[in-house]
PDB file of N, CA and C in Angstrom:
ATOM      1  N   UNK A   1       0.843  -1.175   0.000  1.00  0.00           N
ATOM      2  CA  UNK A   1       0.000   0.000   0.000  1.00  0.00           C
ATOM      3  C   UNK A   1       0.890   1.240   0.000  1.00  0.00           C
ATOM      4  N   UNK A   2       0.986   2.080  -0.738  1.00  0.00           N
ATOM      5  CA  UNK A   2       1.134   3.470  -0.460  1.00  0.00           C
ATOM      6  C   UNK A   2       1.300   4.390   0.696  1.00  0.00           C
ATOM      7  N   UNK A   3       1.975   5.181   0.973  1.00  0.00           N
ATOM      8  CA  UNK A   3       1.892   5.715   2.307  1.00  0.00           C
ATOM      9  C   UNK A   3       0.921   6.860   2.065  1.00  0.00           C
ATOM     10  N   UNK A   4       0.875   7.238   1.172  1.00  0.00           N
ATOM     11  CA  UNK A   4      -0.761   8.529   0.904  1.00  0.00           C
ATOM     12  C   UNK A   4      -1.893   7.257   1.119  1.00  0.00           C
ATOM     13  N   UNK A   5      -1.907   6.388   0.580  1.00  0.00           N
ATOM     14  CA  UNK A   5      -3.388   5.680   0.900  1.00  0.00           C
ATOM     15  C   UNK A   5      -3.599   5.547   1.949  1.00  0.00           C
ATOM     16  N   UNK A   6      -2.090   4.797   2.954  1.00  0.00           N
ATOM     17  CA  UNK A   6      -2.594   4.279   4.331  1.00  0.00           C
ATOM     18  C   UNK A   6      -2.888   5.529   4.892  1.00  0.00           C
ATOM     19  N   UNK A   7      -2.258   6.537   5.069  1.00  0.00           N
ATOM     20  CA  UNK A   7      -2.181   7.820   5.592  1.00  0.00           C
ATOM     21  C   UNK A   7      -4.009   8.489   5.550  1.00  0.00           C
ATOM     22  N   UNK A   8      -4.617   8.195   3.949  1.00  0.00           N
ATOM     23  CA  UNK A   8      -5.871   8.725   4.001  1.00  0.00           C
ATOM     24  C   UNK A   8      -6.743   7.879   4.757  1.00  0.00           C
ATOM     25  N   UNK A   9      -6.645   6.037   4.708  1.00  0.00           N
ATOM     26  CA  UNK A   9      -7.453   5.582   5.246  1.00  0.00           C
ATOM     27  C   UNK A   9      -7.553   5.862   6.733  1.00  0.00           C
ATOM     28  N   UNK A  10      -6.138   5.819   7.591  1.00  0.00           N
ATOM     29  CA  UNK A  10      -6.298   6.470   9.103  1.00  0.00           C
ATOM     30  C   UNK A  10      -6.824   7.349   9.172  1.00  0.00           C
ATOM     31  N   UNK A  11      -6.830   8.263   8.373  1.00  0.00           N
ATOM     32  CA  UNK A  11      -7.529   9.689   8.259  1.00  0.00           C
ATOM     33  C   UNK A  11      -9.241  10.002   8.504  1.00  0.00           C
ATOM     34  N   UNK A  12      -9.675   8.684   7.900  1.00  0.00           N
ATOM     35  CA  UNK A  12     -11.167   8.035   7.656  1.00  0.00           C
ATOM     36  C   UNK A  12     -11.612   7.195   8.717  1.00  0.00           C
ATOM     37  N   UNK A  13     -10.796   6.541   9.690  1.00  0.00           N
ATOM     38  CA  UNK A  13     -10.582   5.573  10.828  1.00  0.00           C
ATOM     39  C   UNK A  13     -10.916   6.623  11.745  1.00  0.00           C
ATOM     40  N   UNK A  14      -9.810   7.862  11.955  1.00  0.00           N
ATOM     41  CA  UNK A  14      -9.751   8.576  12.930  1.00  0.00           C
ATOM     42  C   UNK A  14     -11.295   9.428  12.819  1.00  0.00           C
ATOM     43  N   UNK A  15     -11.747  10.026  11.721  1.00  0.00           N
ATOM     44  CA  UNK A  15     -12.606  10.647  11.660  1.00  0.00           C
ATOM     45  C   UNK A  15     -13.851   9.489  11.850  1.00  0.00           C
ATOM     46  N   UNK A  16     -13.936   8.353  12.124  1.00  0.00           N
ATOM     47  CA  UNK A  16     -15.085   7.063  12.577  1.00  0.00           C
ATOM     48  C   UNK A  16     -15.585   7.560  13.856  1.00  0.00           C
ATOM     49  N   UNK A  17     -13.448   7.291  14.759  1.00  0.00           N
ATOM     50  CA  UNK A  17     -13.589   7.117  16.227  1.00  0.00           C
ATOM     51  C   UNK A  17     -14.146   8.525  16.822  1.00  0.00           C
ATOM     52  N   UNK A  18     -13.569   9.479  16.524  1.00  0.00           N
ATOM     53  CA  UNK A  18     -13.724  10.395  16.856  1.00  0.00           C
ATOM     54  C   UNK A  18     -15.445  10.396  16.780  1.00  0.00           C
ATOM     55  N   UNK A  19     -16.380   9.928  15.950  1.00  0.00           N
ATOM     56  CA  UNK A  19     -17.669  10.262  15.991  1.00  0.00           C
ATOM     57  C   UNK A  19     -18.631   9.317  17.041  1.00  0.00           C
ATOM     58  N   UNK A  20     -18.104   8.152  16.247  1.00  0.00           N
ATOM     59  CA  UNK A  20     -18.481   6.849  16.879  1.00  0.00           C
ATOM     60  C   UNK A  20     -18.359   6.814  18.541  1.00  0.00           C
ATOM     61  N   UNK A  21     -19.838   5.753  18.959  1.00  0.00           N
ATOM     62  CA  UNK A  21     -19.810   5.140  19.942  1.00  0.00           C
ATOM     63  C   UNK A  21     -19.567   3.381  20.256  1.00  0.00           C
ATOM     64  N   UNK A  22     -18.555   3.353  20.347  1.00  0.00           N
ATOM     65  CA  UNK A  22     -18.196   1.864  20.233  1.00  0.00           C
ATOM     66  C   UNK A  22     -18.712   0.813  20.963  1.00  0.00           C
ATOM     67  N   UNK A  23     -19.952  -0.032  21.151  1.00  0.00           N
ATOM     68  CA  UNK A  23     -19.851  -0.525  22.161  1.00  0.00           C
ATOM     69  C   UNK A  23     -19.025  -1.699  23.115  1.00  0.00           C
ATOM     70  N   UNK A  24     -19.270  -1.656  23.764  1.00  0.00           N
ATOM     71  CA  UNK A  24     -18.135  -3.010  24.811  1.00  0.00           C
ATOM     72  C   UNK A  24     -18.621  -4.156  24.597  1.00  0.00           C
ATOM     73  N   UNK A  25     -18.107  -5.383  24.519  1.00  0.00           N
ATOM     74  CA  UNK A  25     -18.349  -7.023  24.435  1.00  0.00           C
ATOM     75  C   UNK A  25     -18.893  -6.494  26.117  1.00  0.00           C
ATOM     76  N   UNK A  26     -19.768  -7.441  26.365  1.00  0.00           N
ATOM     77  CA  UNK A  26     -20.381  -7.408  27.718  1.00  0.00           C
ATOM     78  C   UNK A  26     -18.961  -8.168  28.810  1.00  0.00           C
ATOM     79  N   UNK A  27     -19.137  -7.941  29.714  1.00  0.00           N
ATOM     80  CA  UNK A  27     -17.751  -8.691  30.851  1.00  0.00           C
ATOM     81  C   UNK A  27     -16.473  -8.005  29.986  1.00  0.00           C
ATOM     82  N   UNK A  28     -16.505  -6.500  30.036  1.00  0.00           N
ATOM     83  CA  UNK A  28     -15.033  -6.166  29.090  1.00  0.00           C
ATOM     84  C   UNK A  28     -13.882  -6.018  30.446  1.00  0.00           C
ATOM     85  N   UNK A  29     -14.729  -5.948  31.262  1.00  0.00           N
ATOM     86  CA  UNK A  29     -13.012  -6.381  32.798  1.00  0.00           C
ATOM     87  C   UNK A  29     -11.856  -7.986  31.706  1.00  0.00           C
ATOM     88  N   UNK A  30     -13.329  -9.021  31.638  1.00  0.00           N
ATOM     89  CA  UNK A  30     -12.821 -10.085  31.723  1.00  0.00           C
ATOM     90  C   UNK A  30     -12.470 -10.655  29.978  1.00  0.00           C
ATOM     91  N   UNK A  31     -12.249  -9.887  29.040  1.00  0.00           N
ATOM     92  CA  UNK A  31     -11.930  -9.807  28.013  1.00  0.00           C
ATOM     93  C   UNK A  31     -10.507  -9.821  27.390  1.00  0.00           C
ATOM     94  N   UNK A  32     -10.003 -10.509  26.599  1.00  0.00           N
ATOM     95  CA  UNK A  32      -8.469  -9.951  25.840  1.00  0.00           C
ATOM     96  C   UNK A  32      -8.614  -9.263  24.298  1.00  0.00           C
ATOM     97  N   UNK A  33      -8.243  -8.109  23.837  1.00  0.00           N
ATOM     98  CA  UNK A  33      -7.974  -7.847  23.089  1.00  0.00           C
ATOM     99  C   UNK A  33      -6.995  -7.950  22.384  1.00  0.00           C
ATOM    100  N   UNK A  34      -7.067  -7.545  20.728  1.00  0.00           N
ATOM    101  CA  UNK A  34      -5.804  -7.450  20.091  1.00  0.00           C
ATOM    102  C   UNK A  34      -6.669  -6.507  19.064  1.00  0.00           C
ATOM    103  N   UNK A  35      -5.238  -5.535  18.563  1.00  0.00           N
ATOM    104  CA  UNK A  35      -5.821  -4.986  18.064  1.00  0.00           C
ATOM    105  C   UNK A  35      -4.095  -4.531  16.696  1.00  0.00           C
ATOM    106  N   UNK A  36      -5.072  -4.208  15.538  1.00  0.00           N
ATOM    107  CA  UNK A  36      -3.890  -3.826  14.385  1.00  0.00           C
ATOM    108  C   UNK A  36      -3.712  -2.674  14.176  1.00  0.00           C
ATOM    109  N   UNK A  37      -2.268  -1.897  13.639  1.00  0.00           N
ATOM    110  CA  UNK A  37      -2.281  -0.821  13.250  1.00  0.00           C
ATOM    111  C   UNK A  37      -1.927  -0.236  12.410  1.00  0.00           C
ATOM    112  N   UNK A  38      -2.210   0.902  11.947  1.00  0.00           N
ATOM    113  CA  UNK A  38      -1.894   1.338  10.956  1.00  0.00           C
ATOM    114  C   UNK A  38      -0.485   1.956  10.641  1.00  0.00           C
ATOM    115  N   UNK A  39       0.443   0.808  10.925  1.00  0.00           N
ATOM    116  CA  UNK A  39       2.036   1.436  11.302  1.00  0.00           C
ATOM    117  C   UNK A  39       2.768   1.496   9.895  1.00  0.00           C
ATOM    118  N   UNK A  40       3.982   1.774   9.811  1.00  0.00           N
ATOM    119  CA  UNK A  40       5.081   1.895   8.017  1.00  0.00           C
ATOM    120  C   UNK A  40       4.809   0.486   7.774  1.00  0.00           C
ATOM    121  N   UNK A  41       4.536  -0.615   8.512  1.00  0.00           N
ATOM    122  CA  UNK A  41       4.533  -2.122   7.751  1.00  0.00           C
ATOM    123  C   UNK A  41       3.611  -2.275   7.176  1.00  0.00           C
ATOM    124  N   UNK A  42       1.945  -1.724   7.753  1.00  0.00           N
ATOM    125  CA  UNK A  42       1.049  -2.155   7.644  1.00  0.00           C
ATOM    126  C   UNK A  42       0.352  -1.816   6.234  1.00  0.00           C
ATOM    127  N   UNK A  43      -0.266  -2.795   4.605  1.00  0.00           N
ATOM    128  CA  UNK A  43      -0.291  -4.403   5.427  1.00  0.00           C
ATOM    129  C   UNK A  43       0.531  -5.385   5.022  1.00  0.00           C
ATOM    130  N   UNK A  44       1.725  -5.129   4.536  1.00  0.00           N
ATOM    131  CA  UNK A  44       2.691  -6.073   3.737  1.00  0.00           C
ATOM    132  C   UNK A  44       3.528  -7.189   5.288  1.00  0.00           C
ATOM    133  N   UNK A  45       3.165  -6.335   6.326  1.00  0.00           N
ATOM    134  CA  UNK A  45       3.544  -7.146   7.216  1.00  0.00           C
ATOM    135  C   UNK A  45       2.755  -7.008   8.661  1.00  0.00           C
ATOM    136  N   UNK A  46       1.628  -7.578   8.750  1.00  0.00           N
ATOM    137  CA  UNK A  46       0.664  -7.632  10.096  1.00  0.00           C
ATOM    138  C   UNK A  46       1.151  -8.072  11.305  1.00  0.00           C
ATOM    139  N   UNK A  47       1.388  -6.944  12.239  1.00  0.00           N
ATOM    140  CA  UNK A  47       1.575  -7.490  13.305  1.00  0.00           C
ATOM    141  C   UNK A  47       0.483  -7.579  14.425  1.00  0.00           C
ATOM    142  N   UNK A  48       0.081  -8.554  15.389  1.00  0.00           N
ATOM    143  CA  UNK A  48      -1.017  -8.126  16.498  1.00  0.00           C
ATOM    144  C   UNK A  48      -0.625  -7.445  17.751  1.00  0.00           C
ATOM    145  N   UNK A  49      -0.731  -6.792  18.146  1.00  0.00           N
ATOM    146  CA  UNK A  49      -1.119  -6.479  19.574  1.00  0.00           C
ATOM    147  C   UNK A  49      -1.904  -6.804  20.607  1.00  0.00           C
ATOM    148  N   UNK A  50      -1.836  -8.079  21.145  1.00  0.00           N
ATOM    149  CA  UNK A  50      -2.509  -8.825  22.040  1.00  0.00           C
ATOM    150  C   UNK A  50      -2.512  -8.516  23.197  1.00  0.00           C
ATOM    151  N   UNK A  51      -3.179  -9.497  23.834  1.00  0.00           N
ATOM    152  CA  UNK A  51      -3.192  -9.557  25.846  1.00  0.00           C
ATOM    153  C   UNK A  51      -3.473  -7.839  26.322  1.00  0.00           C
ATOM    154  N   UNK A  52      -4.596  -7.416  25.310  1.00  0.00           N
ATOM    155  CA  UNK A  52      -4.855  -6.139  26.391  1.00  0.00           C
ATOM    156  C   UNK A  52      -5.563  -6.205  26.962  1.00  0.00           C
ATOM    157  N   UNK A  53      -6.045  -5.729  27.652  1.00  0.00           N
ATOM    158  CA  UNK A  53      -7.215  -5.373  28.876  1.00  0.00           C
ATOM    159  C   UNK A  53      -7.933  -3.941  29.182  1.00  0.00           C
ATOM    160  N   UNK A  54      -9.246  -4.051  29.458  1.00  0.00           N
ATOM    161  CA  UNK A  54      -9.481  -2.823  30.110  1.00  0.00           C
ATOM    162  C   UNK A  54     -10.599  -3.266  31.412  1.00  0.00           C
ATOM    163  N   UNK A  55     -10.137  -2.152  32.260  1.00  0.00           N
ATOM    164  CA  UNK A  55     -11.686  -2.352  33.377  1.00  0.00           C
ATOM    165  C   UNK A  55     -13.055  -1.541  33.111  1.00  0.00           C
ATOM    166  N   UNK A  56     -13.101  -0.673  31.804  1.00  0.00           N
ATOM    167  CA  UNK A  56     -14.421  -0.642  31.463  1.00  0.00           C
ATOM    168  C   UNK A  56     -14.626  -0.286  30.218  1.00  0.00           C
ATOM    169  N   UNK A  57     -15.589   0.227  29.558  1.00  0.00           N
ATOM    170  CA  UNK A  57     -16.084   0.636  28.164  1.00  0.00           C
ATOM    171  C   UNK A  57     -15.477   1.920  27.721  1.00  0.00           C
ATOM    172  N   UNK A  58     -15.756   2.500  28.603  1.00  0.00           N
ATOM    173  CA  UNK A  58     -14.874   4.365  28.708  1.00  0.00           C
ATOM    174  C   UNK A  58     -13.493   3.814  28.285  1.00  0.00           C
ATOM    175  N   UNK A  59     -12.870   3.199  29.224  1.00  0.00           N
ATOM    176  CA  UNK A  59     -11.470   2.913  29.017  1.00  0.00           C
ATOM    177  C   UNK A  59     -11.500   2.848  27.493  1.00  0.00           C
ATOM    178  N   UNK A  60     -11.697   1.293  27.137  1.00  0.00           N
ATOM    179  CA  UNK A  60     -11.671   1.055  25.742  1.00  0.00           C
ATOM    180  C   UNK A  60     -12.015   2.160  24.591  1.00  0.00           C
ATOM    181  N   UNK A  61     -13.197   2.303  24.649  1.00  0.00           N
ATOM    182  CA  UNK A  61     -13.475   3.861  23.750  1.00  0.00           C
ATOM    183  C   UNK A  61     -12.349   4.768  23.641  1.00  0.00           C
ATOM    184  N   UNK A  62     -11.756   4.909  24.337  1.00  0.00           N
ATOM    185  CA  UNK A  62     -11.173   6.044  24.565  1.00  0.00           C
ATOM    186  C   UNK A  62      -9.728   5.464  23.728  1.00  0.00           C
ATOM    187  N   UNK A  63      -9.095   4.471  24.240  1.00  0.00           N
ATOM    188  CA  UNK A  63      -7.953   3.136  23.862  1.00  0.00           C
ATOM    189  C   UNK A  63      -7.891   3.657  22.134  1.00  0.00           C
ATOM    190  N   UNK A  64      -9.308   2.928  21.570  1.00  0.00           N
ATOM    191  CA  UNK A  64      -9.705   3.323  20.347  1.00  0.00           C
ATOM    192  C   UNK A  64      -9.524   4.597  19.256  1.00  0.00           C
ATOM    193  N   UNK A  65      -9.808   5.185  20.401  1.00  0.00           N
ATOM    194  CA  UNK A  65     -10.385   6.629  19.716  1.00  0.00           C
ATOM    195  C   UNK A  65      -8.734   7.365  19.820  1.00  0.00           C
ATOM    196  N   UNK A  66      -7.676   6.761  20.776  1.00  0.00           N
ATOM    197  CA  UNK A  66      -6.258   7.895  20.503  1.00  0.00           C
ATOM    198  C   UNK A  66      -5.433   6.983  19.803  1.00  0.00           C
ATOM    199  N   UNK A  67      -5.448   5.588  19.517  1.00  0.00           N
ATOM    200  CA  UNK A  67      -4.167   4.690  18.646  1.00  0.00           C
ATOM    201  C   UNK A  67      -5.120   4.555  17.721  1.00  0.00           C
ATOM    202  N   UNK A  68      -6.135   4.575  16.908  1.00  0.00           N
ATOM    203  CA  UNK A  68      -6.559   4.216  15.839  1.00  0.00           C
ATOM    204  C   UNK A  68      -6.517   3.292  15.042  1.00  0.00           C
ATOM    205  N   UNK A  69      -6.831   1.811  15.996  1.00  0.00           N
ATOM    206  CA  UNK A  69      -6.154   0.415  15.005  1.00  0.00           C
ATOM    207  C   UNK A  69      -6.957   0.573  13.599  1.00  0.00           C
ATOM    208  N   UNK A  70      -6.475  -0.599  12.919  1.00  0.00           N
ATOM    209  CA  UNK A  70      -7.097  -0.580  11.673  1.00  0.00           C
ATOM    210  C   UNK A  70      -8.160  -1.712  11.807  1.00  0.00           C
ATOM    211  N   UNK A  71      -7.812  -3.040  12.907  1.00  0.00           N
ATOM    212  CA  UNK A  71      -8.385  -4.426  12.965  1.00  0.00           C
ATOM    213  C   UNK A  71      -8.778  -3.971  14.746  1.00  0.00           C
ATOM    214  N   UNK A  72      -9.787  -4.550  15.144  1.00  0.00           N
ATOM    215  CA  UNK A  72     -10.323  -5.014  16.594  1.00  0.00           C
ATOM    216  C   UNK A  72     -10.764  -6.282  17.101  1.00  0.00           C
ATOM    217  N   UNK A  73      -9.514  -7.073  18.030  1.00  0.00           N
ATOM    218  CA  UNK A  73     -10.964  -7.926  18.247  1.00  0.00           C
ATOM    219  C   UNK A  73     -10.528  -7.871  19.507  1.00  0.00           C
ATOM    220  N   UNK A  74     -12.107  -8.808  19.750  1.00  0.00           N
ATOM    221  CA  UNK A  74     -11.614  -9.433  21.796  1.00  0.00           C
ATOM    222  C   UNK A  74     -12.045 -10.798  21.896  1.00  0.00           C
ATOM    223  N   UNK A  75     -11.386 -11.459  22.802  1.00  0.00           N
ATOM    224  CA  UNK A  75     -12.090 -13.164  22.583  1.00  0.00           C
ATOM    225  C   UNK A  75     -13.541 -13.266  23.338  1.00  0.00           C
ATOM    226  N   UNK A  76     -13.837 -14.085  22.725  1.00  0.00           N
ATOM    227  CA  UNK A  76     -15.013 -14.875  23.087  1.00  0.00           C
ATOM    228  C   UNK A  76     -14.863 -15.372  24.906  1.00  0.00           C
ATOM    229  N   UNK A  77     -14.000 -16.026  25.102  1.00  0.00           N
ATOM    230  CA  UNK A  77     -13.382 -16.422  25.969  1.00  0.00           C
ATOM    231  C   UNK A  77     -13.525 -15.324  26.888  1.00  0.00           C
ATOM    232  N   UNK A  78     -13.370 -16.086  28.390  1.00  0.00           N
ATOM    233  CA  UNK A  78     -13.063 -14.942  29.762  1.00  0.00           C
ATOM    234  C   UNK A  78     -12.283 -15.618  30.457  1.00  0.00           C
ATOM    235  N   UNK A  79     -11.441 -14.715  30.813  1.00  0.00           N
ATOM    236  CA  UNK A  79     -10.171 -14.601  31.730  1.00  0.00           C
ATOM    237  C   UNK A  79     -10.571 -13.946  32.621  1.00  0.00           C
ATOM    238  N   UNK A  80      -9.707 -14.230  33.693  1.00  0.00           N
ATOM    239  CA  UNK A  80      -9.201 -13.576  35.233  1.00  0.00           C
ATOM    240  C   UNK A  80      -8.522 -11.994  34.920  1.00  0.00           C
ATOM    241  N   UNK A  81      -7.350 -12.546  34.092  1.00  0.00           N
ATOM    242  CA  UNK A  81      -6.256 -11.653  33.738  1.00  0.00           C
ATOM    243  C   UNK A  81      -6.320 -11.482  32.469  1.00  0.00           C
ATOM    244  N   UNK A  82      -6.805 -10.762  31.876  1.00  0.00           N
ATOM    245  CA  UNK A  82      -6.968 -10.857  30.237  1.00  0.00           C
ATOM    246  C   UNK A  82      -5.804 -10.371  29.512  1.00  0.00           C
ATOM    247  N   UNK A  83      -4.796  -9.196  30.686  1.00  0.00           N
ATOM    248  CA  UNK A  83      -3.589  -8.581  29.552  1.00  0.00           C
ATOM    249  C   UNK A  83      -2.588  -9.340  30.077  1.00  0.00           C
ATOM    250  N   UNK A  84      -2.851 -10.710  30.706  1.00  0.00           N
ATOM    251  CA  UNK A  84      -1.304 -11.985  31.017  1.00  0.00           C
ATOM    252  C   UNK A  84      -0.769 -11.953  29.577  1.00  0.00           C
ATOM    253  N   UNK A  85       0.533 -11.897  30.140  1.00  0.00           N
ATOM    254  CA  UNK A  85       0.648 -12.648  28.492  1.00  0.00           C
ATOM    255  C   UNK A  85       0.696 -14.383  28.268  1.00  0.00           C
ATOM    256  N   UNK A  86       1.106 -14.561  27.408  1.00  0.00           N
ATOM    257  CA  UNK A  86       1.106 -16.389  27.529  1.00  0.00           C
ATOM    258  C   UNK A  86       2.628 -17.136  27.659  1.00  0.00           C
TER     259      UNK A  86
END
């Protein structure tokens, strides 16, 4: 990809979060995330960012709304410790 493309699509990401209300997987204490970004690799080389955590929805929203991934997820799964690593 281009660095003007990736550059416009964050551009379009950021202008989402900034509007958007994201909601939380329900139990987001007991959740792991990972999430992708829009870094110089991205996407000829994907890296994840795993084992995060938050203790609420605000948190996360907010998580969202200042790093601007490009990918989100959280598991299905519940943990104790969701940002352990493995």
């Amino acid at each position: 990809m281009r660095p003007a493309t990736r550059i416009f699509i964050k551009q379009r990401f950021t202008d989402y979060y900034d509007k958007a209300r994201i909601s939380p997987p329900s139990s987001v204490k007991e959740r792991e995330f990972g999430f992708i970004f829009f870094d110089d690799r991205y996407p000829d080389d994907i890296r994840m960012r795993r084992h995060i955590g938050f203790s609420s929805g605000d948190e996360m929203q907010e998580y969202v709304k200042s790093l601007v991934p490009a990918h989100a997820y959280y598991s299905t799964a519940y943990y104790r410790t969701p940002q352990a690593p493995t």
